[in-house]
PDB file of N, CA and C in Angstrom:
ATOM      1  N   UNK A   1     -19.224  -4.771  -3.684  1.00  0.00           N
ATOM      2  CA  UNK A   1     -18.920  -3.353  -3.667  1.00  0.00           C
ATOM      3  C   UNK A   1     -20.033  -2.582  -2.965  1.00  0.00           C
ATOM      4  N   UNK A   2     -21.258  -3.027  -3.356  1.00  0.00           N
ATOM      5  CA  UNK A   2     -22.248  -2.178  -2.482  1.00  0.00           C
ATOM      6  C   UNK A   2     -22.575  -2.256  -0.973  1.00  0.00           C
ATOM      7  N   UNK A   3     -22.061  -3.583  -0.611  1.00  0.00           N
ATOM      8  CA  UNK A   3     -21.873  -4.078   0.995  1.00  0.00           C
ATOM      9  C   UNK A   3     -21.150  -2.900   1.384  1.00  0.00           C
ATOM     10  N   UNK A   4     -19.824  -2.655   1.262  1.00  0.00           N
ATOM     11  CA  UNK A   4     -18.485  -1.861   1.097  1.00  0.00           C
ATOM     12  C   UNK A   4     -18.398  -0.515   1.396  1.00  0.00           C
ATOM     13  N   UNK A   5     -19.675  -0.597   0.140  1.00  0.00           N
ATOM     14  CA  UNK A   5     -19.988   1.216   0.004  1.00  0.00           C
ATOM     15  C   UNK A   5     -20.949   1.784   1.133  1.00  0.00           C
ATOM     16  N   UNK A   6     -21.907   0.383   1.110  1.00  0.00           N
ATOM     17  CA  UNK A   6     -22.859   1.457   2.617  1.00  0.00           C
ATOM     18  C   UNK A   6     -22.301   1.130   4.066  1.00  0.00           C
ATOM     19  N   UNK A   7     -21.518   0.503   3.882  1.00  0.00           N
ATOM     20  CA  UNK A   7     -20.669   0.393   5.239  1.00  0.00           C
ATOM     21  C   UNK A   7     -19.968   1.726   5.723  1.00  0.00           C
ATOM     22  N   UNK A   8     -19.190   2.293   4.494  1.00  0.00           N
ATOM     23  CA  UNK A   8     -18.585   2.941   4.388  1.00  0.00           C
ATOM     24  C   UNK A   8     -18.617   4.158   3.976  1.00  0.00           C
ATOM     25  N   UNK A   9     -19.754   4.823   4.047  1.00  0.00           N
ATOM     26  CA  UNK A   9     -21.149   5.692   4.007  1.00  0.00           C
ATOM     27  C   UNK A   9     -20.042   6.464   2.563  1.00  0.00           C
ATOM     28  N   UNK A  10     -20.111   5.414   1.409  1.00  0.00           N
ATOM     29  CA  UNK A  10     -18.989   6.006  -0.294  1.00  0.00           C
ATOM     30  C   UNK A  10     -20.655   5.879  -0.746  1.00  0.00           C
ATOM     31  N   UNK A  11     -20.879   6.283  -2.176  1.00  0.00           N
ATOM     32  CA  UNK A  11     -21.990   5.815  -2.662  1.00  0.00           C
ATOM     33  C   UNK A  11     -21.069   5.036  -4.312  1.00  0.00           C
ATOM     34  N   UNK A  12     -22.187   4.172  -4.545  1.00  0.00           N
ATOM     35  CA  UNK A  12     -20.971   3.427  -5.551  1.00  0.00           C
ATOM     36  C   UNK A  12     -20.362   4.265  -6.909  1.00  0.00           C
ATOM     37  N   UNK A  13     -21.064   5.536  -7.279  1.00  0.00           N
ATOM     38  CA  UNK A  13     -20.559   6.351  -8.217  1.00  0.00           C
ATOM     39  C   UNK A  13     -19.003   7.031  -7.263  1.00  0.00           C
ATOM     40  N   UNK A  14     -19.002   6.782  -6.439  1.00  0.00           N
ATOM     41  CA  UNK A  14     -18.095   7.587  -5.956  1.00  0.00           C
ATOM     42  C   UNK A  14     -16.693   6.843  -6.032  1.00  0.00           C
ATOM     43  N   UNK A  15     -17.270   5.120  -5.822  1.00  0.00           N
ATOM     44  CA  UNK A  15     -15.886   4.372  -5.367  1.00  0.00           C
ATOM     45  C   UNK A  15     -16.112   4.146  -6.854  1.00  0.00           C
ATOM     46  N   UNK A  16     -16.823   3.662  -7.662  1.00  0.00           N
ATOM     47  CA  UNK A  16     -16.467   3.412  -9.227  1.00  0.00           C
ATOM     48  C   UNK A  16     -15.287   5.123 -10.150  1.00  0.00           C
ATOM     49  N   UNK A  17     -15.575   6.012  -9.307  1.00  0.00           N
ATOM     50  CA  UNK A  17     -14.597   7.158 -10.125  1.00  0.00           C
ATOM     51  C   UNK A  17     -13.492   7.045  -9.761  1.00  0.00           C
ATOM     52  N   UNK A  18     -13.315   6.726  -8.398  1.00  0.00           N
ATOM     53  CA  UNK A  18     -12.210   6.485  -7.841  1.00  0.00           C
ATOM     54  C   UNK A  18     -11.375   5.092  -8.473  1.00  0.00           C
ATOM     55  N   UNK A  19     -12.052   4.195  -8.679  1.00  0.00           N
ATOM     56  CA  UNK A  19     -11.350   2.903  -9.448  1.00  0.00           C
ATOM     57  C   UNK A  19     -10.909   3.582 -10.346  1.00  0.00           C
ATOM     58  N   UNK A  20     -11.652   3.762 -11.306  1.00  0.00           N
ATOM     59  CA  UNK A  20     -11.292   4.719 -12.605  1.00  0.00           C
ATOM     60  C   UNK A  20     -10.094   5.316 -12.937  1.00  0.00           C
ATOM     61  N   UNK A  21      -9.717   6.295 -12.110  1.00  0.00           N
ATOM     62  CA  UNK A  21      -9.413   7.580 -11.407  1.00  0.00           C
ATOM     63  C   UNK A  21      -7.848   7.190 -11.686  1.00  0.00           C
ATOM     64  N   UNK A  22      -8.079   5.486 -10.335  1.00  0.00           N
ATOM     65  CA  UNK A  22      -6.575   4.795 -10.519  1.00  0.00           C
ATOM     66  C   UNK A  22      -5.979   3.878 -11.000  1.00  0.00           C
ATOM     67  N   UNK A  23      -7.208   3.431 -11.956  1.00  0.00           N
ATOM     68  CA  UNK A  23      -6.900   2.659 -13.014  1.00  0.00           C
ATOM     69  C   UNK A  23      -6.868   1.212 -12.064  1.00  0.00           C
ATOM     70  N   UNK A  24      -7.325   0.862 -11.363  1.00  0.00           N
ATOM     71  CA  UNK A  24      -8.120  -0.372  -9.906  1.00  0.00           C
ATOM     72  C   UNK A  24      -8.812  -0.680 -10.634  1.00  0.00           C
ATOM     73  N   UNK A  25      -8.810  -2.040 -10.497  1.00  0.00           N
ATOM     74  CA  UNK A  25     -10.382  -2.892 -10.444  1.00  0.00           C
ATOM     75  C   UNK A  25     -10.307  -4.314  -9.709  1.00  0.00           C
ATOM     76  N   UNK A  26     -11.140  -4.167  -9.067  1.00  0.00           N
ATOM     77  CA  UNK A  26     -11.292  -4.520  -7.472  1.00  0.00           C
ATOM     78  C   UNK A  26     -12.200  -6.295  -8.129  1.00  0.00           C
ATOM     79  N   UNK A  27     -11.004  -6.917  -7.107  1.00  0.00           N
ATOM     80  CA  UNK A  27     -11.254  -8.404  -7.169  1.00  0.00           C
ATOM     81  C   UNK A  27     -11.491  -8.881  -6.115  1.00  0.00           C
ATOM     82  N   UNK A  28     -12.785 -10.321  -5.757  1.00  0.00           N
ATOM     83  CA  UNK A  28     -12.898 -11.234  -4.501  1.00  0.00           C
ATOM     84  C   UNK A  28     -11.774 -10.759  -4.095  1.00  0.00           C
ATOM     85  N   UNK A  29     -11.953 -10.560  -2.621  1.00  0.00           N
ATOM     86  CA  UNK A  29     -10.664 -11.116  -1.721  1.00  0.00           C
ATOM     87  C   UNK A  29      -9.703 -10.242  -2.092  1.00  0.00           C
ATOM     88  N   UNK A  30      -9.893  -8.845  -2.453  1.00  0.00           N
ATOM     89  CA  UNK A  30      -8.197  -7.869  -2.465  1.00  0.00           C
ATOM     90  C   UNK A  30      -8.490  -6.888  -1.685  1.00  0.00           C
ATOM     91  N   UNK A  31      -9.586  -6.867  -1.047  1.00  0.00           N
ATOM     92  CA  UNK A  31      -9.821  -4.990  -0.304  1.00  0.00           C
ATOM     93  C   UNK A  31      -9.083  -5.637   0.790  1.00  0.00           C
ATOM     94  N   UNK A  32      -8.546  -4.664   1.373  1.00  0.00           N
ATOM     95  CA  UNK A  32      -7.720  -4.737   2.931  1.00  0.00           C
ATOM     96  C   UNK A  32      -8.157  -3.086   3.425  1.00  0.00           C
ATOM     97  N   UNK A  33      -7.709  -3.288   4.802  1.00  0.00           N
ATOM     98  CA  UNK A  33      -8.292  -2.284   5.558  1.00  0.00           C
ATOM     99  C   UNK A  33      -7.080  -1.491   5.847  1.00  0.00           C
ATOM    100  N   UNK A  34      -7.036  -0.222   5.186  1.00  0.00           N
ATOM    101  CA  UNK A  34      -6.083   0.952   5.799  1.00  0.00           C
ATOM    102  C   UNK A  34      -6.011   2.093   6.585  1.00  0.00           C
ATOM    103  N   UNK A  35      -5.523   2.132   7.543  1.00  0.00           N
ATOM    104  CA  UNK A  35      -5.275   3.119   8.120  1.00  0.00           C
ATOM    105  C   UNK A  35      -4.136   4.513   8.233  1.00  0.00           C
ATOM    106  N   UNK A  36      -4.622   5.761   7.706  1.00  0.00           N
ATOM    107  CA  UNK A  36      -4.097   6.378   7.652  1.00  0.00           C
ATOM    108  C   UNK A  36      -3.097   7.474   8.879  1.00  0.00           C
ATOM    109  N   UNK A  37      -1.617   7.304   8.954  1.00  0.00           N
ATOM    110  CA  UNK A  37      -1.212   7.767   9.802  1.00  0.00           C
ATOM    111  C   UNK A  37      -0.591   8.923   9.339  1.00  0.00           C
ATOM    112  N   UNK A  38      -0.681  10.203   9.693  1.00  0.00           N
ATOM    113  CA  UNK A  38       0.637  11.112   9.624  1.00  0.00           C
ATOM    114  C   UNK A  38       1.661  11.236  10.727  1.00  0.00           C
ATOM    115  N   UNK A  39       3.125  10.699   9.964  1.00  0.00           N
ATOM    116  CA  UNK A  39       3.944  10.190  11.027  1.00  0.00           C
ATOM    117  C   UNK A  39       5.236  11.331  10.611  1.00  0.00           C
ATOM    118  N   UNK A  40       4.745  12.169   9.755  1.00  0.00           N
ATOM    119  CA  UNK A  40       6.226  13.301   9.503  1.00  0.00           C
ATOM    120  C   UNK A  40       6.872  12.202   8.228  1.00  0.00           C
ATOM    121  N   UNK A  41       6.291  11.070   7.894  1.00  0.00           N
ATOM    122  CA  UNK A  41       7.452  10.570   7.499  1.00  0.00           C
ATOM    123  C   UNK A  41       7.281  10.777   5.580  1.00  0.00           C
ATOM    124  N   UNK A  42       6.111  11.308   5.229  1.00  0.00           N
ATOM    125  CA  UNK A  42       5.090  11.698   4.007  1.00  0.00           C
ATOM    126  C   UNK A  42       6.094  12.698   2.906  1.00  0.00           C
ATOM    127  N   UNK A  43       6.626  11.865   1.481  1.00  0.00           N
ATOM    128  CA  UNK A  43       7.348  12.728   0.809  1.00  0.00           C
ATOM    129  C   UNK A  43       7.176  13.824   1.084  1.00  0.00           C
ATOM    130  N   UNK A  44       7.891  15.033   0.775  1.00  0.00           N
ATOM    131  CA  UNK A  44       8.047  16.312   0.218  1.00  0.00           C
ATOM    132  C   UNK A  44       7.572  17.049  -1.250  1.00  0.00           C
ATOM    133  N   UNK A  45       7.122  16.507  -1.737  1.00  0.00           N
ATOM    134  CA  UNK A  45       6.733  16.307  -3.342  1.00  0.00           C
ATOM    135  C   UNK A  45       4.910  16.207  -3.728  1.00  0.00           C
ATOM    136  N   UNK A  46       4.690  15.710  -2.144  1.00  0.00           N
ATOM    137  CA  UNK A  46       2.938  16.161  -2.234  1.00  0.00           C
ATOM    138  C   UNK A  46       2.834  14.674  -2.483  1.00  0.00           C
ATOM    139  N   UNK A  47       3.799  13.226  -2.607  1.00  0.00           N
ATOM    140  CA  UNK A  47       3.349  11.825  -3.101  1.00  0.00           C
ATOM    141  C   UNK A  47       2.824  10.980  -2.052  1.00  0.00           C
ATOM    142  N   UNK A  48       3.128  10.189  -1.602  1.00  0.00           N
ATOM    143  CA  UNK A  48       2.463   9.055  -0.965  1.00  0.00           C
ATOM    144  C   UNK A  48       3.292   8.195  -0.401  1.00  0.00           C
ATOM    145  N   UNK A  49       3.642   7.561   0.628  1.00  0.00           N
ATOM    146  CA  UNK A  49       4.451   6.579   1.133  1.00  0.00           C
ATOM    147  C   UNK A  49       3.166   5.540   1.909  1.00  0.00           C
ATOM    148  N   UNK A  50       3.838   4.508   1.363  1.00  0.00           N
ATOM    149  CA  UNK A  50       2.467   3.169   1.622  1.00  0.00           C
ATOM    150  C   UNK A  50       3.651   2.147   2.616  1.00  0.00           C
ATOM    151  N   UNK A  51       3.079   2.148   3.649  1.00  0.00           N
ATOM    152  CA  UNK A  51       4.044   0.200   4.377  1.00  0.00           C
ATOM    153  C   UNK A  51       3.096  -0.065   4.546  1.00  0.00           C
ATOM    154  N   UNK A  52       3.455  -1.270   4.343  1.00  0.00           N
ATOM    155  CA  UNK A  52       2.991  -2.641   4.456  1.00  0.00           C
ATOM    156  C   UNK A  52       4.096  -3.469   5.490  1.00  0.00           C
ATOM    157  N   UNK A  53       3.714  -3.810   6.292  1.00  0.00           N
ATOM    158  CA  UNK A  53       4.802  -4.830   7.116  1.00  0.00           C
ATOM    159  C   UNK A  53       5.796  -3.634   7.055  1.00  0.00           C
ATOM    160  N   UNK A  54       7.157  -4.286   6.716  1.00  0.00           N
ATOM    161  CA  UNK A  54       8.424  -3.499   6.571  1.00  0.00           C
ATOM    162  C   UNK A  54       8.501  -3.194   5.220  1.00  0.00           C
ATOM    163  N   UNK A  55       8.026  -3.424   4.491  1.00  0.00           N
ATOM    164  CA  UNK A  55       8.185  -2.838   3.454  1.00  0.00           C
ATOM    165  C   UNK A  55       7.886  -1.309   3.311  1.00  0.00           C
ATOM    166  N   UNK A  56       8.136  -0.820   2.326  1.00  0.00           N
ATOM    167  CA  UNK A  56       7.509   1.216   2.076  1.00  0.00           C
ATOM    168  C   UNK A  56       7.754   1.049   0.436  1.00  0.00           C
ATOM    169  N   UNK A  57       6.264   1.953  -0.008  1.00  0.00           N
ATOM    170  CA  UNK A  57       6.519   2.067  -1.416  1.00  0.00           C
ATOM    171  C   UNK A  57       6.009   3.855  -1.396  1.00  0.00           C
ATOM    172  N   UNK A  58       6.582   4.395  -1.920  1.00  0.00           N
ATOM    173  CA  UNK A  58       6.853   5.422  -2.598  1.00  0.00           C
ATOM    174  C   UNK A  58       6.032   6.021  -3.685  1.00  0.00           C
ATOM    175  N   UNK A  59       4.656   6.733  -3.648  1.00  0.00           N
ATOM    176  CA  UNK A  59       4.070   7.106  -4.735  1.00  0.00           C
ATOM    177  C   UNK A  59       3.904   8.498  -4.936  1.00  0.00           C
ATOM    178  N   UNK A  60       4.602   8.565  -6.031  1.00  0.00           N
ATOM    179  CA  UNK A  60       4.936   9.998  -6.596  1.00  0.00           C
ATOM    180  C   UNK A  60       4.101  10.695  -7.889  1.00  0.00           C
ATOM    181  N   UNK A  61       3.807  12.246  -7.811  1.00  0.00           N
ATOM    182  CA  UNK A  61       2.859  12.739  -8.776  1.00  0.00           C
ATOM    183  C   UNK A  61       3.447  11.918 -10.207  1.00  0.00           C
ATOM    184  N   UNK A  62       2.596  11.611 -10.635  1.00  0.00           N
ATOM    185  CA  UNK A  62       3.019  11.235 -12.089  1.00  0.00           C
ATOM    186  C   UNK A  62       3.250   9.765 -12.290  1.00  0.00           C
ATOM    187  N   UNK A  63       3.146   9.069 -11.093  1.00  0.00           N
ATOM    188  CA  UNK A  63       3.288   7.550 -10.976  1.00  0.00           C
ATOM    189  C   UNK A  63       2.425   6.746 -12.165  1.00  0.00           C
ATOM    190  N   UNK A  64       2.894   5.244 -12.378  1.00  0.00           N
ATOM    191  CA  UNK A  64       2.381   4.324 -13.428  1.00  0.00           C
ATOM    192  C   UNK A  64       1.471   3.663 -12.144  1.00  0.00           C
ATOM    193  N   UNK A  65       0.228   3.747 -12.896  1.00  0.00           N
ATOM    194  CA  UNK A  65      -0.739   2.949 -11.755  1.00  0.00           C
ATOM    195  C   UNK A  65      -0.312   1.353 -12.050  1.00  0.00           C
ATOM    196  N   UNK A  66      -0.349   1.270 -12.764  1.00  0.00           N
ATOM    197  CA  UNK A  66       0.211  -0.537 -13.258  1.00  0.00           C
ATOM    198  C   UNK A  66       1.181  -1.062 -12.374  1.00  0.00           C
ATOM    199  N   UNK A  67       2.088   0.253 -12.536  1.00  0.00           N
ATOM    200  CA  UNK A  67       3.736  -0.560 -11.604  1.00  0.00           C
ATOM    201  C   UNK A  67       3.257  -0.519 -10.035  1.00  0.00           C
ATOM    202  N   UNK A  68       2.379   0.312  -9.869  1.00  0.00           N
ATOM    203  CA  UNK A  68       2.017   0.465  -8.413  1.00  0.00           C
ATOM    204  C   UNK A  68       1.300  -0.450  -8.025  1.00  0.00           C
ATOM    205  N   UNK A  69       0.504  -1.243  -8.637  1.00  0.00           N
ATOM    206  CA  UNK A  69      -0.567  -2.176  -8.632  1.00  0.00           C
ATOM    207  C   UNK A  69      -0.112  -3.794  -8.605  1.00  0.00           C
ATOM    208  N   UNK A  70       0.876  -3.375  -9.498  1.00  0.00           N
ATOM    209  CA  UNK A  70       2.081  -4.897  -9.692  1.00  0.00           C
ATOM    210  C   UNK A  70       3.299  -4.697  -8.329  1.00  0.00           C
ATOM    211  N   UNK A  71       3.181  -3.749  -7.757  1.00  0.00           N
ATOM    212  CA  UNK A  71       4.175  -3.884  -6.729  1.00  0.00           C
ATOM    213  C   UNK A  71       3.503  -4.146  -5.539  1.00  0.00           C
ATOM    214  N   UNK A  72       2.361  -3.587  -5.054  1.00  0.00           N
ATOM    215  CA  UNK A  72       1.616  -3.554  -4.078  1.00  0.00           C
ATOM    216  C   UNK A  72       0.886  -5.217  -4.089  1.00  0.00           C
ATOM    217  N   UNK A  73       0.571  -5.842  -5.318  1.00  0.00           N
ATOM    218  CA  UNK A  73       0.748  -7.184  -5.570  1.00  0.00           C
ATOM    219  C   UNK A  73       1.728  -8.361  -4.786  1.00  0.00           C
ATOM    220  N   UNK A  74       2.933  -7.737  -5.342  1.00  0.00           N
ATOM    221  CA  UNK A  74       4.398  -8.585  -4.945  1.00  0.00           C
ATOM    222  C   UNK A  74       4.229  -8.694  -3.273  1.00  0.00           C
ATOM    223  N   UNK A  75       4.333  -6.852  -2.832  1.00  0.00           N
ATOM    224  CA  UNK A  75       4.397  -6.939  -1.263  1.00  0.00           C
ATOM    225  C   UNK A  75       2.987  -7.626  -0.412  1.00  0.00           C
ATOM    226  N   UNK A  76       1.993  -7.398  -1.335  1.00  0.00           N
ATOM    227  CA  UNK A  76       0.862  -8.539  -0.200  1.00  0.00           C
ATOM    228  C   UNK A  76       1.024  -9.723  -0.329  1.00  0.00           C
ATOM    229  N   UNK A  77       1.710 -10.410  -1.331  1.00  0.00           N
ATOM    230  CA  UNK A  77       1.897 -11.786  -1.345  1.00  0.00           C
ATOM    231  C   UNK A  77       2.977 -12.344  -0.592  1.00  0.00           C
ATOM    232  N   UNK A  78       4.010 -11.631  -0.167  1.00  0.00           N
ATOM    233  CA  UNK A  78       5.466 -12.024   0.421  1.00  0.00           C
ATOM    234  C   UNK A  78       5.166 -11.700   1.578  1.00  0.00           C
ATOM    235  N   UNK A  79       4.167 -10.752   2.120  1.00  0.00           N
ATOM    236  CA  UNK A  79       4.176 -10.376   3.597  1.00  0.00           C
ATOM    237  C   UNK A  79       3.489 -10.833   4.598  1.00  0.00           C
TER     238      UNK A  79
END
């Protein structure tokens, strides 16, 4: 995590609130690298749309971090 963090000019109180935050906790071998696009294609609702490959998941105010965590699971393993 601290490799991570000064790479990534976070300081580790910052990425530890953020774990927190989303109820994450970060294992060997799960960070992947994202890039953020605005493509028009971003709910209406203020939530989140994530692809992966072809897949799209859908994260909405009020979301279960668990189900999001167990789905985002499923789609890195199948893709």
């Amino acid at each position: 995590m601290r490799e991570w963090c000064e790479k990534n000019g976070v300081t580790d109180h910052q990425l530890r609130y953020w774990l927190a935050k989303t109820g994450s906790r970060p294992q060997a071998g799960t960070w992947v690298c994202v890039e953020l696009v605005d493509d028009g294609a971003t709910p209406s609702d203020g939530g989140l749309a994530i692809h992966v490959g072809v897949a799209r998941i859908e994260v909405r105010p009020g979301f279960d971090p668990t189900l999001r965590c167990e789905a985002l699971r499923v789609v890195a393993s199948t893709c």
